[in-house]
N, C-alpha and C. Protein backbone atom coordinates (compact mmCIF):
# COMPACT_ATOMS: atom_id res chain seq x y z
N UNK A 1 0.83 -1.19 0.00
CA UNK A 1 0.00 0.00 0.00
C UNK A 1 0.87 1.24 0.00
N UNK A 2 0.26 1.91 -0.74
CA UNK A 2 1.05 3.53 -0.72
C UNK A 2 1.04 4.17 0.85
N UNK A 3 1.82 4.99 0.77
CA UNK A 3 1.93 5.79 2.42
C UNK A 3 0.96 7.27 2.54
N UNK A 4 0.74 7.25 1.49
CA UNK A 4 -0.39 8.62 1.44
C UNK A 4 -1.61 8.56 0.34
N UNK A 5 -3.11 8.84 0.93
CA UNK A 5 -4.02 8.73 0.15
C UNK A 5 -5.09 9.66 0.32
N UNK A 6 -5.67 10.27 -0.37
CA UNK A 6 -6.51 11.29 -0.51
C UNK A 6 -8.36 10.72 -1.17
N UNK A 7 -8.76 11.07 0.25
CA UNK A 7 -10.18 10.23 -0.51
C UNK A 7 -11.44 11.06 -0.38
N UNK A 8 -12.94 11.39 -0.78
CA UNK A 8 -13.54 11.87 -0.69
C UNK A 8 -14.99 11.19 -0.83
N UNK A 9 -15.55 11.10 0.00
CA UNK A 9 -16.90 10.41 -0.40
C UNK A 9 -17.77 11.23 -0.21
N UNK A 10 -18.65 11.65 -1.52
CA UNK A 10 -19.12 12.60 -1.84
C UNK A 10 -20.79 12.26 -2.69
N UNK A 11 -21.70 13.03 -2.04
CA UNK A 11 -23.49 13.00 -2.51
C UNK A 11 -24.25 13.91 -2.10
N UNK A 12 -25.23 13.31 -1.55
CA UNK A 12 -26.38 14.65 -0.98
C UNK A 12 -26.42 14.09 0.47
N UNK A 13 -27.26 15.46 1.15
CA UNK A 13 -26.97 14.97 2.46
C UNK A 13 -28.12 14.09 2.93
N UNK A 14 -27.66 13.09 3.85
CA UNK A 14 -28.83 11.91 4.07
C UNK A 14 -28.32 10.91 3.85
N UNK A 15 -27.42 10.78 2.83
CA UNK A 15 -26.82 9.45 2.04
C UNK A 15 -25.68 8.79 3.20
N UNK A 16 -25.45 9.49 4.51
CA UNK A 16 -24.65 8.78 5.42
C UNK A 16 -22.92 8.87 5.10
N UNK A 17 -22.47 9.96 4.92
CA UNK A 17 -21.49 9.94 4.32
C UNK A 17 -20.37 10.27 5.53
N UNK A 18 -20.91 10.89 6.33
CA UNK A 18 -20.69 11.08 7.70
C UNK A 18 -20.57 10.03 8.16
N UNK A 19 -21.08 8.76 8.48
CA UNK A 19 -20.43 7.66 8.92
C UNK A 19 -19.38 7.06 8.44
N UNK A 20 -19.85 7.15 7.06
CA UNK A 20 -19.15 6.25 5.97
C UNK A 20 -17.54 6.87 5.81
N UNK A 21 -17.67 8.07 6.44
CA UNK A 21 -16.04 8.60 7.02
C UNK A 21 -15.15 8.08 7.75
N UNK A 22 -16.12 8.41 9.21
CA UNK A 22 -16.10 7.93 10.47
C UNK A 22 -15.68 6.34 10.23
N UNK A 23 -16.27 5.86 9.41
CA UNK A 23 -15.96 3.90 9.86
C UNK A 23 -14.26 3.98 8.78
N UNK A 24 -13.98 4.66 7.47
CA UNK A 24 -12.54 4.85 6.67
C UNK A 24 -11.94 4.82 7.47
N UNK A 25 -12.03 6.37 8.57
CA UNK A 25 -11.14 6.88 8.96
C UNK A 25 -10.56 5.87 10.29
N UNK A 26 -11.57 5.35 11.11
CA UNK A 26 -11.18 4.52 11.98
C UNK A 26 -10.72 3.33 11.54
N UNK A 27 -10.51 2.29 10.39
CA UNK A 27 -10.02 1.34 9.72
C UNK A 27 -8.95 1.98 9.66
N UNK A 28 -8.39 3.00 9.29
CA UNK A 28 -7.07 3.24 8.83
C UNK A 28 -6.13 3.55 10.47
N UNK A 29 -6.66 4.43 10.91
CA UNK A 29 -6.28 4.79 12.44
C UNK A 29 -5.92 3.30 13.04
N UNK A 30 -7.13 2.00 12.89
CA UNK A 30 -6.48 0.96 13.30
C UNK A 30 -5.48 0.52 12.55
N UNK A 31 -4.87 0.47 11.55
CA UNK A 31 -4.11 0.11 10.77
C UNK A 31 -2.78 1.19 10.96
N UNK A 32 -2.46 2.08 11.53
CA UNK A 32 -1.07 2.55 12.09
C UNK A 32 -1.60 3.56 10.92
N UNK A 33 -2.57 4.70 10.65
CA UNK A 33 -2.32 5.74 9.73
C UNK A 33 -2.77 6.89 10.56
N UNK A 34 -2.00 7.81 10.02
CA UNK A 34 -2.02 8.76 10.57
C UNK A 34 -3.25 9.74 9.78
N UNK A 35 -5.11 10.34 10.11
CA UNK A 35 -5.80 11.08 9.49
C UNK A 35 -6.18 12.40 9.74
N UNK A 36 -6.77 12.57 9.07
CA UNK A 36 -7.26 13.60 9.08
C UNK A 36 -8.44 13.99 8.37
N UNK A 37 -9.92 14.36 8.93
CA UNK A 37 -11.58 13.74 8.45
C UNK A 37 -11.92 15.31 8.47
N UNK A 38 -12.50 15.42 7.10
CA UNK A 38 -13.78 16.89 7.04
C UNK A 38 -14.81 16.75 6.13
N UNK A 39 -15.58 17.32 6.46
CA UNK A 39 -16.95 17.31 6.23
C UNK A 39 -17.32 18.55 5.76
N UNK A 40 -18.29 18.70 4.95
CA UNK A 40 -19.19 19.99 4.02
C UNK A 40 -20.46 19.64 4.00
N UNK A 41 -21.30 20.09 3.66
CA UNK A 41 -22.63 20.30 4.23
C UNK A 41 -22.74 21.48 3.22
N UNK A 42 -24.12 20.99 2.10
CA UNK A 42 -25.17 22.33 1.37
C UNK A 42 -25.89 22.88 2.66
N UNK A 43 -26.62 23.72 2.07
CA UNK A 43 -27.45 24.73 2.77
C UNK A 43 -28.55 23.65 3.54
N UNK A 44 -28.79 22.83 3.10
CA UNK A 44 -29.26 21.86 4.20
C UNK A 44 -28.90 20.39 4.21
N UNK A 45 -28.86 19.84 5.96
CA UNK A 45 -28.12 19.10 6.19
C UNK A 45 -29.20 17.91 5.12
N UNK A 46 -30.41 17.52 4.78
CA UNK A 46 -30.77 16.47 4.30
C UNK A 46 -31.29 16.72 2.47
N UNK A 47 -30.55 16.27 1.60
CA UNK A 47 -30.56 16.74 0.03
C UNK A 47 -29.37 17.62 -0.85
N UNK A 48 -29.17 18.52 0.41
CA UNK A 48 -28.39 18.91 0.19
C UNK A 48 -26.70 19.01 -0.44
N UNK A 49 -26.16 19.34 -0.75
CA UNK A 49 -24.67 19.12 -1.19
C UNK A 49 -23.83 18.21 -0.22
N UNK A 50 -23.22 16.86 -0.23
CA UNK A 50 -22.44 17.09 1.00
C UNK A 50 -21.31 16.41 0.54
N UNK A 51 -20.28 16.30 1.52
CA UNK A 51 -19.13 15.32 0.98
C UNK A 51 -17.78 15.68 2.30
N UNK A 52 -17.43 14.07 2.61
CA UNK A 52 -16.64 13.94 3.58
C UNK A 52 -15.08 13.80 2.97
N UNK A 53 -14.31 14.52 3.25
CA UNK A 53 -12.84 14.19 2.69
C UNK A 53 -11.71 13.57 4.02
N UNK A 54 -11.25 12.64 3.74
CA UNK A 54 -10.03 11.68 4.48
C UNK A 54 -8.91 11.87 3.63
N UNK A 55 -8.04 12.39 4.82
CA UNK A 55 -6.52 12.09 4.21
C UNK A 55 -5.80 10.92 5.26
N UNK A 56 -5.46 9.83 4.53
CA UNK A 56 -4.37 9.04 5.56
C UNK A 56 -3.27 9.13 5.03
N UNK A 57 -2.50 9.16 6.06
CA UNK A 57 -0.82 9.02 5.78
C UNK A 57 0.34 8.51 6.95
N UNK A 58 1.21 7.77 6.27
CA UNK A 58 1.82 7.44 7.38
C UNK A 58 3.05 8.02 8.14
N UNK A 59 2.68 9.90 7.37
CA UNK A 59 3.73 10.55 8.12
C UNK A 59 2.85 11.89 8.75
N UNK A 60 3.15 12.76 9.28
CA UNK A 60 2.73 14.00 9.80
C UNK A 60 1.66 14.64 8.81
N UNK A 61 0.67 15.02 8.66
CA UNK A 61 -0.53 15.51 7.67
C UNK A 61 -0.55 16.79 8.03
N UNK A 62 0.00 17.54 6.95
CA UNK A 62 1.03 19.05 7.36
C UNK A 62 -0.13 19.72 6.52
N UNK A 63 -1.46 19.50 5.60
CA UNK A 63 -1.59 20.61 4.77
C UNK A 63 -3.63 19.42 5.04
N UNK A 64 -4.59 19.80 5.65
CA UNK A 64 -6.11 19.40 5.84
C UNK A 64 -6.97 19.31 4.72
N UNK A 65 -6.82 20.09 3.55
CA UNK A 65 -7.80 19.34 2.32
C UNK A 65 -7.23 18.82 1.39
N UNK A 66 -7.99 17.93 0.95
CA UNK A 66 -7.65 17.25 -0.25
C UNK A 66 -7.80 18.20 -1.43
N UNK A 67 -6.41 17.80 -2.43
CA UNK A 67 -5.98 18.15 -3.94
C UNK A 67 -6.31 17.12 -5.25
N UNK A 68 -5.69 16.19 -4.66
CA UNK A 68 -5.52 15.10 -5.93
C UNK A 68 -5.83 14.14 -5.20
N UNK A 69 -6.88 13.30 -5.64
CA UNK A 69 -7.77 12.23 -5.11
C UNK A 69 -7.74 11.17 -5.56
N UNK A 70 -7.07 9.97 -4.48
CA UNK A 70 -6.87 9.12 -5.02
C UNK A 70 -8.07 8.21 -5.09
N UNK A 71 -9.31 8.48 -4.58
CA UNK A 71 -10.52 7.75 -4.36
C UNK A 71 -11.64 8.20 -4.36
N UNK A 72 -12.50 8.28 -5.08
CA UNK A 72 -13.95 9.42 -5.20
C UNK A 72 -15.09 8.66 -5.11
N UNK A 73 -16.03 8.47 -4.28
CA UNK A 73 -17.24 7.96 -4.00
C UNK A 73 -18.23 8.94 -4.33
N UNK A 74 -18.98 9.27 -5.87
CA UNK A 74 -19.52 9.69 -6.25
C UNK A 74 -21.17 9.21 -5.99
N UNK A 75 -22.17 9.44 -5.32
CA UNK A 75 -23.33 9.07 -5.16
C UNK A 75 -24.82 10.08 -5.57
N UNK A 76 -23.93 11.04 -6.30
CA UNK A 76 -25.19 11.22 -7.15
C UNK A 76 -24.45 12.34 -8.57
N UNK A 77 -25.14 12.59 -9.08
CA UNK A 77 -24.20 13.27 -10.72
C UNK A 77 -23.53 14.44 -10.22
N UNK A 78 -24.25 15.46 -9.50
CA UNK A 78 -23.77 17.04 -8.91
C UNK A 78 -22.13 16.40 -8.62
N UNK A 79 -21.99 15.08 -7.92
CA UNK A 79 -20.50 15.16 -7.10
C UNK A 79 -19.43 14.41 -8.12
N UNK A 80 -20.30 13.80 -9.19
CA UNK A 80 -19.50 12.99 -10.24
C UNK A 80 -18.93 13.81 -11.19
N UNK A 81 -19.84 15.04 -11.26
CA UNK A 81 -19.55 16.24 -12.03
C UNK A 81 -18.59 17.08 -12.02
N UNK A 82 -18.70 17.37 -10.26
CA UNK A 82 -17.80 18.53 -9.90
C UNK A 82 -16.16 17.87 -9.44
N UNK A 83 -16.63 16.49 -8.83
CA UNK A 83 -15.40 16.05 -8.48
C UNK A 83 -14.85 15.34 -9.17
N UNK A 84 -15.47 14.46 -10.36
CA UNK A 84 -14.67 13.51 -11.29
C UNK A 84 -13.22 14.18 -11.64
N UNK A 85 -12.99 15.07 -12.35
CA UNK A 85 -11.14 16.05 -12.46
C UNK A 85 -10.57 16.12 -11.83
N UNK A 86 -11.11 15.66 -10.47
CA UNK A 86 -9.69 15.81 -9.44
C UNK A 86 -9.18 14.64 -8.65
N UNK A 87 -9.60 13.85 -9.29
CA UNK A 87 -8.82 12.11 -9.18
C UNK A 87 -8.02 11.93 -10.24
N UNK A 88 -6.86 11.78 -9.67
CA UNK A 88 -5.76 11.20 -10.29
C UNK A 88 -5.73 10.21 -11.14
N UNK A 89 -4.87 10.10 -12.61
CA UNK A 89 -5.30 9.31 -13.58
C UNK A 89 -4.87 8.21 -12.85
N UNK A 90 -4.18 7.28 -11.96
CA UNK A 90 -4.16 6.17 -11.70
C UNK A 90 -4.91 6.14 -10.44
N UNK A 91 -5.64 7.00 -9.91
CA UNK A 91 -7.16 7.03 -9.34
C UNK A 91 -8.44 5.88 -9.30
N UNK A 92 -9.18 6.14 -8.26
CA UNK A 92 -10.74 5.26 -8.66
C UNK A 92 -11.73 5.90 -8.27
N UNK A 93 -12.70 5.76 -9.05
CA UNK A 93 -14.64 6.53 -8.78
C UNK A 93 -14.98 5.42 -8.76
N UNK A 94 -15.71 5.22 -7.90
CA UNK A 94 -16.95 4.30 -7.87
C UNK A 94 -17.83 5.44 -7.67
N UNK A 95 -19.29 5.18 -8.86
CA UNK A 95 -20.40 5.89 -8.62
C UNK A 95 -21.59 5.13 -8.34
N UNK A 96 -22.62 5.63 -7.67
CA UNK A 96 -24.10 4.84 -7.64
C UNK A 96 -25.02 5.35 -8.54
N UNK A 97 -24.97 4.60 -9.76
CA UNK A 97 -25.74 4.38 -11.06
C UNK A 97 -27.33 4.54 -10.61
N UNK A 98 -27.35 4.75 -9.19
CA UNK A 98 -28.94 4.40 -9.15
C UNK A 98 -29.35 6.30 -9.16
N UNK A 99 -28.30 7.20 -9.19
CA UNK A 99 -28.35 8.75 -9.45
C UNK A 99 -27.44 8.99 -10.28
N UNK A 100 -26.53 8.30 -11.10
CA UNK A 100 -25.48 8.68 -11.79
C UNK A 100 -25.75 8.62 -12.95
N UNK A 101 -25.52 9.29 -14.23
CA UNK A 101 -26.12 8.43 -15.22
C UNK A 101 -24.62 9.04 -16.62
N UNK A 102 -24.31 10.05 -16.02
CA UNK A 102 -22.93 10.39 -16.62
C UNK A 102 -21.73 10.49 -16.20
N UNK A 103 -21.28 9.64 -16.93
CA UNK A 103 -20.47 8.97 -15.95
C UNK A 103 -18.83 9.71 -16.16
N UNK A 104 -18.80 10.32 -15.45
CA UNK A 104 -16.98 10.48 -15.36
C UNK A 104 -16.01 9.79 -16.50
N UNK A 105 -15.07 10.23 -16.85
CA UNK A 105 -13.86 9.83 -17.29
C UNK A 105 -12.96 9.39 -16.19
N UNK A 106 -11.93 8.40 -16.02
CA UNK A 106 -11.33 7.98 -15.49
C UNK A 106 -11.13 6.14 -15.45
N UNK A 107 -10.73 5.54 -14.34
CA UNK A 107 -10.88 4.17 -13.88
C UNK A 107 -12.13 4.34 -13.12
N UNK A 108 -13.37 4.18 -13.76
CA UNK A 108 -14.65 4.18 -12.54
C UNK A 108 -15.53 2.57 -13.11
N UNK A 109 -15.60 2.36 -11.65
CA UNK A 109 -16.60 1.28 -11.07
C UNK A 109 -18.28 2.22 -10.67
N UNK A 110 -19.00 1.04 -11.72
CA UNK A 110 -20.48 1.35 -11.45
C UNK A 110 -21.33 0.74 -11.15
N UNK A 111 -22.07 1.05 -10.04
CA UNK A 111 -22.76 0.20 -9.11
C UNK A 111 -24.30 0.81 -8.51
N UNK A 112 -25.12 -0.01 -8.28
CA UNK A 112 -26.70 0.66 -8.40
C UNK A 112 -26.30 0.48 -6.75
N UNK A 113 -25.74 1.40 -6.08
CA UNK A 113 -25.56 0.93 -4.19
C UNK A 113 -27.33 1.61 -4.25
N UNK A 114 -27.40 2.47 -4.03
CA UNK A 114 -28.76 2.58 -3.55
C UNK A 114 -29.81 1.92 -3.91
N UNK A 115 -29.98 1.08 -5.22
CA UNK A 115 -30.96 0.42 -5.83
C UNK A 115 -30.71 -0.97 -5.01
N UNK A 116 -29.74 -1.10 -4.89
CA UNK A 116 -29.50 -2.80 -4.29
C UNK A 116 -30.03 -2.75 -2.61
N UNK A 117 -29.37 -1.56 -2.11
CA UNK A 117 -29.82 -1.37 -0.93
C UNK A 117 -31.14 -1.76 -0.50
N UNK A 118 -32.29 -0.82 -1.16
CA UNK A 118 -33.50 -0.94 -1.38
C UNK A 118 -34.09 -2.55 -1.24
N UNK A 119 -33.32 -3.08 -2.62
CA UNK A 119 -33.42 -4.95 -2.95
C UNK A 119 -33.07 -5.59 -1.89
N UNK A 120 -32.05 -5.33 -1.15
CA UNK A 120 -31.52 -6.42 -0.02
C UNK A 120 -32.32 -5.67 1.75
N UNK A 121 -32.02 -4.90 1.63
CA UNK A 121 -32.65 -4.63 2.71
C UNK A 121 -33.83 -3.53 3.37
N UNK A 122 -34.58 -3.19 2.08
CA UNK A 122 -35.82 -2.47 2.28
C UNK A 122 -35.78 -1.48 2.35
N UNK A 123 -34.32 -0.18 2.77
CA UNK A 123 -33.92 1.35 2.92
C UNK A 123 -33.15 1.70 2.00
N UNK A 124 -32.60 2.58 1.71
CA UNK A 124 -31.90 3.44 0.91
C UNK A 124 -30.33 3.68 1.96
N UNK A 125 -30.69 3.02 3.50
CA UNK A 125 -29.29 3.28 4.42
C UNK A 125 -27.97 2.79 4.40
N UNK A 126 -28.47 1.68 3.58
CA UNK A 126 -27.15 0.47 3.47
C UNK A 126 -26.10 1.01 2.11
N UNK A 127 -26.87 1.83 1.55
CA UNK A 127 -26.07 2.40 0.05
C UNK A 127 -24.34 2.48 0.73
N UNK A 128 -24.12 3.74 1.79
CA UNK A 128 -22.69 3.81 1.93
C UNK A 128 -21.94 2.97 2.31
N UNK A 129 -22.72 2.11 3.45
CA UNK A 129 -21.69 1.07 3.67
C UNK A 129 -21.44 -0.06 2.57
N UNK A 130 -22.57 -0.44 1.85
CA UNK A 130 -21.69 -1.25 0.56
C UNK A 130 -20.99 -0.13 0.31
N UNK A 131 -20.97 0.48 -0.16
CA UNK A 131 -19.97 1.13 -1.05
C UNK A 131 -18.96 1.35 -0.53
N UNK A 132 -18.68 1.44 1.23
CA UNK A 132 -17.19 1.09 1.54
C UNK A 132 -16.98 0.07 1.49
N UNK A 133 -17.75 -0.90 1.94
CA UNK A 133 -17.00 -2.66 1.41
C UNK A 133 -16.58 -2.66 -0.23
N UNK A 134 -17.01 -2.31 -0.70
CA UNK A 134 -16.80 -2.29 -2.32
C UNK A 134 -15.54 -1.59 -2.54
N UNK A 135 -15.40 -0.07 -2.61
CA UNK A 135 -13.92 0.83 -1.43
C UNK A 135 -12.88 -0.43 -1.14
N UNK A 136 -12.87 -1.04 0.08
CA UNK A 136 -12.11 -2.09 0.62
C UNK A 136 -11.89 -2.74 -0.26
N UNK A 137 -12.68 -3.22 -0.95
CA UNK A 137 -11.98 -4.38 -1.78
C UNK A 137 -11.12 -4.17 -2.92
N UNK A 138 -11.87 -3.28 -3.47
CA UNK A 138 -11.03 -2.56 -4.70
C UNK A 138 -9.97 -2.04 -4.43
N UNK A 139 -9.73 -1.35 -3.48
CA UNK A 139 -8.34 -0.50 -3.33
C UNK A 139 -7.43 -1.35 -2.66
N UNK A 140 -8.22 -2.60 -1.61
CA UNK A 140 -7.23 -3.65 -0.97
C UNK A 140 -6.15 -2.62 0.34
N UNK A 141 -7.32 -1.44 0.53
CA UNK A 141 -6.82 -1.16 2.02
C UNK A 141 -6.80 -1.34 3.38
N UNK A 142 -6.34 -2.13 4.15
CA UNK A 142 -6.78 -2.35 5.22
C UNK A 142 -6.93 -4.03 5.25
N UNK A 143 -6.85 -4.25 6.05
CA UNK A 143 -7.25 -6.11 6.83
C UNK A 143 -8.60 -6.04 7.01
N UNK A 144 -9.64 -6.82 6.45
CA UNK A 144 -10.58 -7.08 6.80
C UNK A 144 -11.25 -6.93 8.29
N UNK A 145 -10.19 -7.91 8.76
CA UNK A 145 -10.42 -7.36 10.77
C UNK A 145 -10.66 -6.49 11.06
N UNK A 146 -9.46 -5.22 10.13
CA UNK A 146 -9.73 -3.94 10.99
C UNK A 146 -10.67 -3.01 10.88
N UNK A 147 -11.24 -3.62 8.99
CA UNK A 147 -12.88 -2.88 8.65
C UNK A 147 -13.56 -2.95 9.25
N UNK A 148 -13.93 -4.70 10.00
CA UNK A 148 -14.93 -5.12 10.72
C UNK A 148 -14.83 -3.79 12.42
N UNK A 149 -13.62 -4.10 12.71
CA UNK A 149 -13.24 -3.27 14.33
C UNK A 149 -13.90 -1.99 13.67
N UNK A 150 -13.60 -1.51 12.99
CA UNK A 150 -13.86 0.22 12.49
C UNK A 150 -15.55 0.10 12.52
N UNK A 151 -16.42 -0.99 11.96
CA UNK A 151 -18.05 -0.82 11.27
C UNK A 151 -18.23 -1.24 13.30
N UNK A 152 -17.95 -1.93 14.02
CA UNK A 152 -18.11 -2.69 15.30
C UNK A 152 -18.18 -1.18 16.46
N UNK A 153 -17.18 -0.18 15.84
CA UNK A 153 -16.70 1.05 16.26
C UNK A 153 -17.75 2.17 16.73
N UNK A 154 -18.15 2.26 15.02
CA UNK A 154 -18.39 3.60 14.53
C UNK A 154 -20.01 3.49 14.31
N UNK A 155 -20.73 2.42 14.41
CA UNK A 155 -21.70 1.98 13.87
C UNK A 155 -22.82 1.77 14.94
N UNK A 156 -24.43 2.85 14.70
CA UNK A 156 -25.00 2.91 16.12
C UNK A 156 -25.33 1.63 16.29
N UNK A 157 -25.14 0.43 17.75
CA UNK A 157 -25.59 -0.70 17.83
C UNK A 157 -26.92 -1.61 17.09
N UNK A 158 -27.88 -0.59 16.86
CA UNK A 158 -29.02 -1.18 16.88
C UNK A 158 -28.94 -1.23 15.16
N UNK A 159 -28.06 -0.73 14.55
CA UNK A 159 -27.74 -0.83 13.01
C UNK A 159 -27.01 -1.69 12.72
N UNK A 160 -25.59 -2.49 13.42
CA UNK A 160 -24.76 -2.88 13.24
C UNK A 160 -24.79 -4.09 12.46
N UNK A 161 -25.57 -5.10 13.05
CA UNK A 161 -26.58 -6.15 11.90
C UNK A 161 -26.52 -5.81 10.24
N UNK A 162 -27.56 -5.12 10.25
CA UNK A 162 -27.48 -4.72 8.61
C UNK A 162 -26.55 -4.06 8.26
N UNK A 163 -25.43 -3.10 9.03
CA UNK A 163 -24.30 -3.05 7.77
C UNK A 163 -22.99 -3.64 8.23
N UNK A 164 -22.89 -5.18 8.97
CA UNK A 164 -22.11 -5.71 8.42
C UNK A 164 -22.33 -6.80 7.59
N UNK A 165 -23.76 -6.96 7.30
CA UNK A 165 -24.63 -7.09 5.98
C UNK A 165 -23.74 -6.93 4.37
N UNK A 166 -24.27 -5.50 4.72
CA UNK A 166 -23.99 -4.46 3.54
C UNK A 166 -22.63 -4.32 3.26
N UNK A 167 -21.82 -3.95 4.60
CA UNK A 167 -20.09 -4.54 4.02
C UNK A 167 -19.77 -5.74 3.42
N UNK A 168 -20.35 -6.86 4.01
CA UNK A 168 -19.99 -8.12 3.17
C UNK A 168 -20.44 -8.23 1.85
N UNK A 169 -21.41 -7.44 1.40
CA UNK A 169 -22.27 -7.68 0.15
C UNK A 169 -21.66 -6.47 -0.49
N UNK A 170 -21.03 -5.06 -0.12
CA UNK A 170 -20.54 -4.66 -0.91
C UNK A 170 -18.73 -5.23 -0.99
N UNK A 171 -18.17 -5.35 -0.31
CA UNK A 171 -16.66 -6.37 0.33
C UNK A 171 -16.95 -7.23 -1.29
N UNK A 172 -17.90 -8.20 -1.33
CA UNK A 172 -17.82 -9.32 -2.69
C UNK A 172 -17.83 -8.68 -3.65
N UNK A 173 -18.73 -8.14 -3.79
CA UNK A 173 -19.01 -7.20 -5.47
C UNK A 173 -17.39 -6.89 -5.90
N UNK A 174 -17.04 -5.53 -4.81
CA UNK A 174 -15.79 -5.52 -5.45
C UNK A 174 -14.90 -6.57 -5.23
N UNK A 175 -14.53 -7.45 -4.67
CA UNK A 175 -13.27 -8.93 -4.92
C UNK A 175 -14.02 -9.06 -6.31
N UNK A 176 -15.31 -9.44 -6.30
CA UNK A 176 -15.69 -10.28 -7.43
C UNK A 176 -14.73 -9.39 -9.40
N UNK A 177 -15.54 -7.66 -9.04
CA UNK A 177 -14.77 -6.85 -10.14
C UNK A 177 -13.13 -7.18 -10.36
N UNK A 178 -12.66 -7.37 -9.14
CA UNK A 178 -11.19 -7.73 -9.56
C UNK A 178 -11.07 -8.90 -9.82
N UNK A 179 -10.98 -9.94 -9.55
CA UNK A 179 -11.29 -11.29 -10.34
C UNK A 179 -11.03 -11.53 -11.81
N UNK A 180 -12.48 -10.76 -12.10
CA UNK A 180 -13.17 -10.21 -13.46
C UNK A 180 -11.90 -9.45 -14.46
N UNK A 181 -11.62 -8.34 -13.73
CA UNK A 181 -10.33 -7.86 -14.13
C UNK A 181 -9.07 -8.50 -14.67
N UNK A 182 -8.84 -9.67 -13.34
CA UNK A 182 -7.58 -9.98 -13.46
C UNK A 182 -7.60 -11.54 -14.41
N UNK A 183 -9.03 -11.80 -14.51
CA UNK A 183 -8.78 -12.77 -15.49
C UNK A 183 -9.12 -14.27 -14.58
N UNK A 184 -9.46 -13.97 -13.87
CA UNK A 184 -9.30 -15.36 -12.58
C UNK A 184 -11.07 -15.67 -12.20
N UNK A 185 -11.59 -17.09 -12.14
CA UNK A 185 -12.75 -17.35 -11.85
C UNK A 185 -13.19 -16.62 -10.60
N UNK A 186 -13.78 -16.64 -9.89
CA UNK A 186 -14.54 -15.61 -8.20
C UNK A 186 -14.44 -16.80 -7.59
N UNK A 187 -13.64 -18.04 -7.52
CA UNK A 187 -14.28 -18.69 -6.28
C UNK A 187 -14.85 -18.10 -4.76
N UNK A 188 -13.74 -17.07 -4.83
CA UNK A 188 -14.42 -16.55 -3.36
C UNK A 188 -15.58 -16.04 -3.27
N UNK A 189 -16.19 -16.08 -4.43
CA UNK A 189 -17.58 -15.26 -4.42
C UNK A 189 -18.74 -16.44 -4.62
N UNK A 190 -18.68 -17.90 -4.64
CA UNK A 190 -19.40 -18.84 -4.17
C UNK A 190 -20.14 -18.49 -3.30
N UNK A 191 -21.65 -18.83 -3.43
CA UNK A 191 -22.27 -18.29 -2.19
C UNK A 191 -21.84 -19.61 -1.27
N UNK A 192 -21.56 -20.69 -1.86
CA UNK A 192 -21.37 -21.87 -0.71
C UNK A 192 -19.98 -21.87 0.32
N UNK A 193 -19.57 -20.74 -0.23
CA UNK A 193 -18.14 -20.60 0.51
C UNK A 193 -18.69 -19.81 1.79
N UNK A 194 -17.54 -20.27 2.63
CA UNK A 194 -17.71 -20.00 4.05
C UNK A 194 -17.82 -18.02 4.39
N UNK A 195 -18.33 -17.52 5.32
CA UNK A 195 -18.29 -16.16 5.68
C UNK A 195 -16.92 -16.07 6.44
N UNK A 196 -16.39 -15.22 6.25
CA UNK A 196 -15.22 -14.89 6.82
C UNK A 196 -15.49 -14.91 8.46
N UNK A 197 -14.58 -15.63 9.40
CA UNK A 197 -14.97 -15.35 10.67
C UNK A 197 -15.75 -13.73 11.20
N UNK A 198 -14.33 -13.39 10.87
CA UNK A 198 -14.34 -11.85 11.18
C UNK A 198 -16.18 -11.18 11.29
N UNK A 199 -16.73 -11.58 10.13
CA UNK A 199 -18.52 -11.17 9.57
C UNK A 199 -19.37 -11.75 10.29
N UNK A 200 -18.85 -13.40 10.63
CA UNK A 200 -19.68 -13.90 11.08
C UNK A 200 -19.74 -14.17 12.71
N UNK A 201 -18.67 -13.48 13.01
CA UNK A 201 -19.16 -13.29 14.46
C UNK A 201 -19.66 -12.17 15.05
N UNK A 202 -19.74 -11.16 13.88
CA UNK A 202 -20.82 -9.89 14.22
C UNK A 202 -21.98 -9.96 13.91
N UNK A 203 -22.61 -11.08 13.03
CA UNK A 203 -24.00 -10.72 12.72
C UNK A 203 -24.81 -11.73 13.53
């Protein structure tokens, strides 16, 4: 893994992006990184503009916003729009296709998180946390363990159920895209294959 990364997960407000910080930023903190977490907010906190920026690094974090982004969680077009140019060409967007419909230039992954959400578990709440399991997998930051410690963390109790749900179901999607990528069958994406301890002693 690189020693410095610049990430932004970015939509309207409501979409939980504020957690979906909160659980990054504490995965990495467990993992020996050094962060630094901000938040924006439109004129109102629910619809509104919003978007959380994380910097980790594993030296002193001398300068608080992000420039060049190595990771963009685009969840509706306004943030795919404004922020797609400032991810780095060896960069990643993942957007949610279920508001996206133009799609950025770059390396971007597209994914209906809010439509699936809906499908698997009846709300529109679970959208961010797949989409950090999806995050995790794709970028291959962090130990699984320490995602789980970070969602175990950061995550109000009476939710915790459904999104370590939603991490595992977004966690496969992306293994499965790289797979796909690299040319290699998904065994790990068997539904008959075992749940990772780690998942299955939280749900």
């Amino acid at each position: 893994m690189k020693k410095y990364y610049e990430i932004r997960l970015s939509g309207a407000g409501g979409q939980g992006l504020g957690l979906a910080g909160r659980v990054f930023s504490e995965a990495a903190i467990d993992s020996g990184y050094n962060v630094c977490q901000t938040q924006s907010y439109g004129p109102e906190a629910r619809g509104g503009a919003s978007r959380t920026d994380i910097i980790i690094s594993k030296k002193e974090i001398l300068y608080p916003n992000c420039r060049n982004l190595d990771i963009l969680l685009a969840m509706n077009q306004e943030s795919a729009d404004k922020f797609g140019k400032s991810v780095k060409d060896e960069g990643i967007i993942l957007v949610d296709t279920t508001f996206v419909n133009q799609i950025p230039e770059g390396r971007v992954y597209e994914y209906s998180l809010t439509s699936i959400s809906m499908e698997e578990f009846k709300t529109p709440m679970a959208a961010n946390i797949i989409a950090v399991g999806m995050l995790a997998s794709l970028t291959r930051l962090f130990t699984l363990d320490a995602w789980i410690r970070a969602m175990k963390s950061r995550v109000p109790g009476r939710f915790i159920k459904m999104n370590l749900k939603a991490f595992e179901l977004g966690h496969k999607e992306g293994r499965e895209i790289l797979h796909v990528e690299e040319g290699r069958i998904p065994l790990a994406y068997d539904r008959k294959q075992p749940v990772p301890d780690c998942l299955k002693n939280g749900i």
